[in-house]
N, C-alpha and C. Protein backbone atom coordinates (compact mmCIF):
# COMPACT_ATOMS: atom_id res chain seq x y z
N UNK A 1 0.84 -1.17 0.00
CA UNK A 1 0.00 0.00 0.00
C UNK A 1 0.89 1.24 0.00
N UNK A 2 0.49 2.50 -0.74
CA UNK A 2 1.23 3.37 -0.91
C UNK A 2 0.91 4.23 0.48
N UNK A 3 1.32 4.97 0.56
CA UNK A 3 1.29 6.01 1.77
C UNK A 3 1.70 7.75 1.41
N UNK A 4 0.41 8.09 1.79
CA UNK A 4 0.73 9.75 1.36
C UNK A 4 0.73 10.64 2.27
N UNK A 5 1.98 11.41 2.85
CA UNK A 5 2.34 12.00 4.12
C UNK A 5 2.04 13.66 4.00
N UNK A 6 1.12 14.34 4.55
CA UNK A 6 0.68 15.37 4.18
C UNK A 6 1.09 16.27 5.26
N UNK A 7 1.42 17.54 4.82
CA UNK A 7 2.29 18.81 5.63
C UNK A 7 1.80 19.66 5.67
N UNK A 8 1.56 20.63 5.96
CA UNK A 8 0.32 21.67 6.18
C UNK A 8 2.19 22.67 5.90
N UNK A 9 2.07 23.88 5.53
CA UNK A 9 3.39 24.55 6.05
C UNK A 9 3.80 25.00 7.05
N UNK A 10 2.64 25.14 7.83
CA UNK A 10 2.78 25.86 9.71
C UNK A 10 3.28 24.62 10.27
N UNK A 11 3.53 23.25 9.76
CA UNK A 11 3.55 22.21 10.59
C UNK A 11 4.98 21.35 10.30
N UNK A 12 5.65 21.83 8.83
CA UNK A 12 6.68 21.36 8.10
C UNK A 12 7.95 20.91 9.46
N UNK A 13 7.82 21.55 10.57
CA UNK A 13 8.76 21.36 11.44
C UNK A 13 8.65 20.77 12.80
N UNK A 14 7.54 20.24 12.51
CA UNK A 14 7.04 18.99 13.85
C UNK A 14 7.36 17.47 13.43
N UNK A 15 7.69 16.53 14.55
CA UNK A 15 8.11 15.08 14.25
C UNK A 15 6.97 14.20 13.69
N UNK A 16 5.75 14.84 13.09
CA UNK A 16 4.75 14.17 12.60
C UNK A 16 4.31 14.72 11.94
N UNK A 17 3.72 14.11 10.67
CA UNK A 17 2.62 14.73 9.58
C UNK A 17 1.28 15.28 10.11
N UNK A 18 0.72 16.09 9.09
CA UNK A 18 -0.68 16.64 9.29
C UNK A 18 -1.49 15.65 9.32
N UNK A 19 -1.28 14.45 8.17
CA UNK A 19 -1.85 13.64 8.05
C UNK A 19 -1.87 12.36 7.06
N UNK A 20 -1.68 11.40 7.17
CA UNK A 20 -1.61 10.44 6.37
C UNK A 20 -2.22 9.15 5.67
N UNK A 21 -2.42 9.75 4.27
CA UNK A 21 -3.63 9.03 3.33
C UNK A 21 -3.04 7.28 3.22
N UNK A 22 -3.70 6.56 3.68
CA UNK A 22 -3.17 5.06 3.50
C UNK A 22 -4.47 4.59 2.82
N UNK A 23 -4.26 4.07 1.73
CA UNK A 23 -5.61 3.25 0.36
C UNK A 23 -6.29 4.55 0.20
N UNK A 24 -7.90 4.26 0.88
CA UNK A 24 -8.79 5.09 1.14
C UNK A 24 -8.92 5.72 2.41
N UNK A 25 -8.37 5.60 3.12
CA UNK A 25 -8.36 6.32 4.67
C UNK A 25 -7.57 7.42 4.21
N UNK A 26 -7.86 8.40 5.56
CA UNK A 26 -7.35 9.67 5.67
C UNK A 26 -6.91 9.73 7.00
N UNK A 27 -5.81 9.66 7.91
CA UNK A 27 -5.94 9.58 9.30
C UNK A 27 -5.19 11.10 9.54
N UNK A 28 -5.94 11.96 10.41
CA UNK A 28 -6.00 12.96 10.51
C UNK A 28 -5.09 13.02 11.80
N UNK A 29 -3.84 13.78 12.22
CA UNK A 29 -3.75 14.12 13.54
C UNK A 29 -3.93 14.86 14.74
N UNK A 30 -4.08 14.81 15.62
CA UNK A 30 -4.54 15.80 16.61
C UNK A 30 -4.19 17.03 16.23
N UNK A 31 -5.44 18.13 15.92
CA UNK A 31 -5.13 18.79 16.31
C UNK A 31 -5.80 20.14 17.46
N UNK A 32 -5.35 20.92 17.48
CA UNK A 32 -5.79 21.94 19.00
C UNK A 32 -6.41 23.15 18.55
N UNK A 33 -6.82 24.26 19.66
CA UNK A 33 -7.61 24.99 19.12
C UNK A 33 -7.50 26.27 20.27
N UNK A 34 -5.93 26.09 21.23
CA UNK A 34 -5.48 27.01 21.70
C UNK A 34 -5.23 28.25 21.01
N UNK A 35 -4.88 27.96 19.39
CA UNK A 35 -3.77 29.75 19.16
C UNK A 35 -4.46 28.86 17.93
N UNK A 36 -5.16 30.74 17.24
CA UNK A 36 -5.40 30.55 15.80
C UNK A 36 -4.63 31.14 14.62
N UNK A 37 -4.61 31.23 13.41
CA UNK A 37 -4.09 31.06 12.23
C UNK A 37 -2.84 32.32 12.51
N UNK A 38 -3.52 33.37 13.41
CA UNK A 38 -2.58 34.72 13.50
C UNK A 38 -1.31 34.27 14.64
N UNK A 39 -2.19 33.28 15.29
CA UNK A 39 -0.63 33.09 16.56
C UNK A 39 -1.52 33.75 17.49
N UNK A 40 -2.77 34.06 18.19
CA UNK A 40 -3.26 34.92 18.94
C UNK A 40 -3.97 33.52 19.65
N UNK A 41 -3.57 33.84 21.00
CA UNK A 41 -4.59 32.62 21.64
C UNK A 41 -6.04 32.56 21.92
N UNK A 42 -6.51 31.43 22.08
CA UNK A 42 -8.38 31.22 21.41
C UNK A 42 -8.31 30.86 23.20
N UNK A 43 -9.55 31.48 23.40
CA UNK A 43 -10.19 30.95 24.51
C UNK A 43 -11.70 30.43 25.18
N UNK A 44 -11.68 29.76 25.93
CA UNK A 44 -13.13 28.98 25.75
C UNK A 44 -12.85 27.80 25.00
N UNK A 45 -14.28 26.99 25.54
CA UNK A 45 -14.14 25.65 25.12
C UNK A 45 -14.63 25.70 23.78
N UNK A 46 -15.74 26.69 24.00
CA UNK A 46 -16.82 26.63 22.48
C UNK A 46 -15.67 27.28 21.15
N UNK A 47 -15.14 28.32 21.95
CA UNK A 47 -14.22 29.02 20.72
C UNK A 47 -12.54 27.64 20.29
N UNK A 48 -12.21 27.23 21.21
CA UNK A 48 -11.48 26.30 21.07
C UNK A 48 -11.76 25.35 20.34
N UNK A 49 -13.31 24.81 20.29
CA UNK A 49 -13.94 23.93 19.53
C UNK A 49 -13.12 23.80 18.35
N UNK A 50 -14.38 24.82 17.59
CA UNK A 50 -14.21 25.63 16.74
C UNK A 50 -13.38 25.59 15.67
N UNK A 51 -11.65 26.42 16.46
CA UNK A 51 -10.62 26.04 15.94
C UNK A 51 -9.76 24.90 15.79
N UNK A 52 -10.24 23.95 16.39
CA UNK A 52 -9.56 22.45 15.92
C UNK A 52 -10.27 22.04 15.24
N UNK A 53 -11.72 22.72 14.84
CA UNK A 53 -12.26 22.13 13.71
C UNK A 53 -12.09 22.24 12.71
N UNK A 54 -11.81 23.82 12.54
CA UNK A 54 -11.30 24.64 11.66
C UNK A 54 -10.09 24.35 10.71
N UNK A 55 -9.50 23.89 11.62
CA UNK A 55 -7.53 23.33 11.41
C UNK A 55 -7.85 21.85 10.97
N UNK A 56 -8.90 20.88 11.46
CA UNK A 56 -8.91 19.82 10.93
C UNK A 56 -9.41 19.97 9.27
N UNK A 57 -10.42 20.97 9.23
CA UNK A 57 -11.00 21.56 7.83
C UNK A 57 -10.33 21.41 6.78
N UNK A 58 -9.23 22.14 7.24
CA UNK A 58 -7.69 22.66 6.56
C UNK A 58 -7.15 21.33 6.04
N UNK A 59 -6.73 20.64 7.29
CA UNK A 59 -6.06 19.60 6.74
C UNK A 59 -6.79 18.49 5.92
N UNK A 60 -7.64 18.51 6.20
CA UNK A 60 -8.62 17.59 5.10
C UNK A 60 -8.72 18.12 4.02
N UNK A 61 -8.48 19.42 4.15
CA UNK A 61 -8.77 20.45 2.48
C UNK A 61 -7.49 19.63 1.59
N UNK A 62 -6.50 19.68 2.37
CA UNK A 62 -4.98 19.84 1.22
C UNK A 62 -4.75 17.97 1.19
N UNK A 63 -5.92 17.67 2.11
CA UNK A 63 -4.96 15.33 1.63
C UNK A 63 -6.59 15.41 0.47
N UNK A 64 -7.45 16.71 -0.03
CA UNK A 64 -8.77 16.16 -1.00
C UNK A 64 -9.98 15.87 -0.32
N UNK A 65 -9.92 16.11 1.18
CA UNK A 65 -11.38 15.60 1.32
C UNK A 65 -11.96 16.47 2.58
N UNK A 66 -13.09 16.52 3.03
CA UNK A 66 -13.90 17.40 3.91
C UNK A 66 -14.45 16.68 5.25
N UNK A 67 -14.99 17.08 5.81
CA UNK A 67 -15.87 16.88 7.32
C UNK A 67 -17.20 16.05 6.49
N UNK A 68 -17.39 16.01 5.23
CA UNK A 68 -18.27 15.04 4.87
C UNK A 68 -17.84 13.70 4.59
N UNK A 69 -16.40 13.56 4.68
CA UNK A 69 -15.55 12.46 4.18
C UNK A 69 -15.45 11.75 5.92
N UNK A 70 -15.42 12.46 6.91
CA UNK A 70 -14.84 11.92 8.20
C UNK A 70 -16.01 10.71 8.54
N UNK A 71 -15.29 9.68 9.44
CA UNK A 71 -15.90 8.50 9.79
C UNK A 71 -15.56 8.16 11.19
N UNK A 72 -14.81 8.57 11.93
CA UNK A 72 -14.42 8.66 13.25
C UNK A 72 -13.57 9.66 13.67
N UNK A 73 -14.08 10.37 14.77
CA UNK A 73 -13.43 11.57 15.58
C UNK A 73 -13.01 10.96 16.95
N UNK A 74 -11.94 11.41 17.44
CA UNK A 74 -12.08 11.21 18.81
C UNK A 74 -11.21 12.62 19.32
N UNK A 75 -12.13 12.95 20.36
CA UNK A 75 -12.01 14.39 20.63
C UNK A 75 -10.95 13.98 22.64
N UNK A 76 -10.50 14.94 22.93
CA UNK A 76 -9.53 14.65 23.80
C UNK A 76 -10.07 16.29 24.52
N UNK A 77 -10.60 16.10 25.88
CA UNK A 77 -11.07 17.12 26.63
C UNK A 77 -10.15 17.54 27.92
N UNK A 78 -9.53 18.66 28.72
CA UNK A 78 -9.01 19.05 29.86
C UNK A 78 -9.85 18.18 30.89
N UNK A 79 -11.20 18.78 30.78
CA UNK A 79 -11.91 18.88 31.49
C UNK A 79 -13.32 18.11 31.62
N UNK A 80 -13.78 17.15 32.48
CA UNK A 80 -15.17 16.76 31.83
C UNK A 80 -16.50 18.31 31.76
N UNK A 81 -15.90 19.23 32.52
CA UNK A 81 -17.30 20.24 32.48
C UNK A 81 -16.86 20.90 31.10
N UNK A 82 -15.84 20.38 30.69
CA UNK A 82 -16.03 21.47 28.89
C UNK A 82 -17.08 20.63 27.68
N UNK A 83 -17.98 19.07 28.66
CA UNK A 83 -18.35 18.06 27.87
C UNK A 83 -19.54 19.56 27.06
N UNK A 84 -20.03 19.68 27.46
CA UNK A 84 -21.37 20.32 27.33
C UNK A 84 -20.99 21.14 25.91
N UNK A 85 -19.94 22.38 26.36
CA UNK A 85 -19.26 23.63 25.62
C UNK A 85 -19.37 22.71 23.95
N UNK A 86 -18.21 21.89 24.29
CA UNK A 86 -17.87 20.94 23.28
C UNK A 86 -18.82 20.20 21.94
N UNK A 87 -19.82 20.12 22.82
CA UNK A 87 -20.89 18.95 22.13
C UNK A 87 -21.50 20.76 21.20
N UNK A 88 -21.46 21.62 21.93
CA UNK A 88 -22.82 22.66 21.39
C UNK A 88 -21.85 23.19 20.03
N UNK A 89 -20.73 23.61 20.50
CA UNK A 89 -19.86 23.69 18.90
C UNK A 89 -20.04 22.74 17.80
N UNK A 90 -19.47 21.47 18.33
CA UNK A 90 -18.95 20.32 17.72
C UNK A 90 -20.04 20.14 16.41
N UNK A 91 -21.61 20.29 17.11
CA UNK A 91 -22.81 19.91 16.46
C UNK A 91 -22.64 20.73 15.31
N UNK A 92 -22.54 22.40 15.21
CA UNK A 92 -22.87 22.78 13.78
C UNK A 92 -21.79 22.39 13.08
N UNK A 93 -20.62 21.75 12.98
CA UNK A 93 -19.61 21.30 11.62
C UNK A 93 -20.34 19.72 11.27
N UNK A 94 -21.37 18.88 12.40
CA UNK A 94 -21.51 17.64 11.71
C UNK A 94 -22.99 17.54 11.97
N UNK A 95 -24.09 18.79 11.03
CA UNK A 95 -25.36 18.80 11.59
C UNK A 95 -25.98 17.91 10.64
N UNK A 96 -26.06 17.36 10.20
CA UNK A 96 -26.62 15.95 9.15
C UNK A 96 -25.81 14.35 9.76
N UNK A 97 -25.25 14.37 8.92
CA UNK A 97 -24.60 12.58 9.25
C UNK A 97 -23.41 12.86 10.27
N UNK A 98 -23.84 11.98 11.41
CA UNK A 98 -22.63 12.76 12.58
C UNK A 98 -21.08 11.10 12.27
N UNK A 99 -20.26 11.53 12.29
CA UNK A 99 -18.90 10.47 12.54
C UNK A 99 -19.10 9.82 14.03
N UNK A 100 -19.00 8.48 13.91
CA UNK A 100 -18.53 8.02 14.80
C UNK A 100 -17.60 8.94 15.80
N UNK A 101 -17.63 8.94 17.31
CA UNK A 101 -16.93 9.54 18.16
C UNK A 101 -16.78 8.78 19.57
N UNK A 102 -15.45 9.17 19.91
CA UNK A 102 -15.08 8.80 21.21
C UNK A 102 -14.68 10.29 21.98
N UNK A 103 -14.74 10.15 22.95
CA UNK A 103 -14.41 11.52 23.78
C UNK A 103 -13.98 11.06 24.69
N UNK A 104 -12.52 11.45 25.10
CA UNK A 104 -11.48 10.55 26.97
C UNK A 104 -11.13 12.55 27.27
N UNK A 105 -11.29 12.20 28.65
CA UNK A 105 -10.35 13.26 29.32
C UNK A 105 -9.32 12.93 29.96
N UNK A 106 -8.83 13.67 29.53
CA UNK A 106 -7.03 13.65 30.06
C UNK A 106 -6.27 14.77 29.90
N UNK A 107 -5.00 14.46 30.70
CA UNK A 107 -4.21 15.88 30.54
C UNK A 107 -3.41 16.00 29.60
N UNK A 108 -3.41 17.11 28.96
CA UNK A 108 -3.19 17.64 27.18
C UNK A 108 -1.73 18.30 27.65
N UNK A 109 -1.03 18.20 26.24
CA UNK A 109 0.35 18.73 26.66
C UNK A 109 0.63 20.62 26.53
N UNK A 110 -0.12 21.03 26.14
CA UNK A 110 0.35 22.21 26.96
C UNK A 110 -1.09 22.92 27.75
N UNK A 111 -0.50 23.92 28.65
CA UNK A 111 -1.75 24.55 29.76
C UNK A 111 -2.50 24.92 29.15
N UNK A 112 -2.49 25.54 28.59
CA UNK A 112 -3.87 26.25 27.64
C UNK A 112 -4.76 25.67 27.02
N UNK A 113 -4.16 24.39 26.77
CA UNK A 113 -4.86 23.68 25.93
C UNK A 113 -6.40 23.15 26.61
N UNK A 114 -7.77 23.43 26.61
CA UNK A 114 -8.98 22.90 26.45
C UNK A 114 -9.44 21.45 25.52
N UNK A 115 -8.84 21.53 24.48
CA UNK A 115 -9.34 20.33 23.86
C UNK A 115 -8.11 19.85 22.78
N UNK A 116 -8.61 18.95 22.15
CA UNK A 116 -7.44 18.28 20.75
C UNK A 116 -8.52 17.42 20.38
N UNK A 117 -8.45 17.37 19.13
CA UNK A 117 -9.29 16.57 17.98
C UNK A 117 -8.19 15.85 16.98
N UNK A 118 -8.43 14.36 16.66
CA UNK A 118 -7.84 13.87 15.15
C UNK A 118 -8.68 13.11 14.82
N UNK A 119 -9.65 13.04 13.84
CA UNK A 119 -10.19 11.74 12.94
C UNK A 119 -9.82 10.89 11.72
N UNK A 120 -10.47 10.00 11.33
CA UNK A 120 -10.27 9.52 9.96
C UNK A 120 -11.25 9.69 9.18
N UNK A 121 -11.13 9.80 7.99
CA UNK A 121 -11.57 10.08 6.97
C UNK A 121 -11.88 8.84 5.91
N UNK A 122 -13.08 9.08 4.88
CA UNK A 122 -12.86 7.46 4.10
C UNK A 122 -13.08 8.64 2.80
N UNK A 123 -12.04 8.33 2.15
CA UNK A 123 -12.36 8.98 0.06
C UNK A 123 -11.92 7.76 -0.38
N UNK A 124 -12.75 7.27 -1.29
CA UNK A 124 -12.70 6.11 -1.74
C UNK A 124 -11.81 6.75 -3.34
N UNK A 125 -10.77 5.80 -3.76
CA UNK A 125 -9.64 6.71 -4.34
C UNK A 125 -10.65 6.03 -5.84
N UNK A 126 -10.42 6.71 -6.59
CA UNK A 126 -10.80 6.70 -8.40
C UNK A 126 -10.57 5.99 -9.41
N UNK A 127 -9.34 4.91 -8.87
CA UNK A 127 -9.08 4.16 -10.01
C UNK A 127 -9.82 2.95 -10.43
């Protein structure tokens, strides 16, 4: 199976890809929703949402495929009281056919951080 390792350019210098297309999968990696596109930090759970959705958007934009392509999310919370914040964002990016989801709380690697998102994706390839 071939393997297609995808780089976002804000990311060209981390020990892991944005994301990597294996057959028809898309496996998306965590990402966060502390500091947005300017470098300015996001706050709140709902606004944090948001931007890891936003950034997952992105990276699904540049491996070909969208939030209509995703088939499992698993979302990674600080906190269980951000469950609520979380779910009320989360809903308008998947208001029709929702992805499979898991949600664990645990402690995220940096302070600021409220949440982290990575899913997979299915584009069934053309040939």
């Amino acid at each position: 199976m071939v393997k297609e390792f995808i780089n976002l350019p804000s990311t060209q210098t981390r020990p892991y890809s944005s994301a990597v297309r294996a057959g028809d999968y898309i496996f998306v990696s965590g990402h966060l929703g502390s500091v947005d596109s300017e470098g300015k930090e996001v706050q709140g759970i709902v606004a944090q949402t948001k931007q890891c959705l936003d950034n997952v958007k992105q990276t699904l934009a540049a491996a070909g495929a969208s939030l209509d392509d995703v088939v499992k999310v698993t979302v990674f919370l600080h906190s269980e009281k951000d469950f609520a914040g979380m779910n009320e964002a989360y809903q308008s990016y998947f208001p029709e056919e929702k992805p499979a989801r898991s949600t664990v709380v645990s402690g995220l690697v940096l302070p600021n951080m409220l949440i982290e998102i990575e899913c997979i994706a299915f584009v069934p390839s053309c040939s």
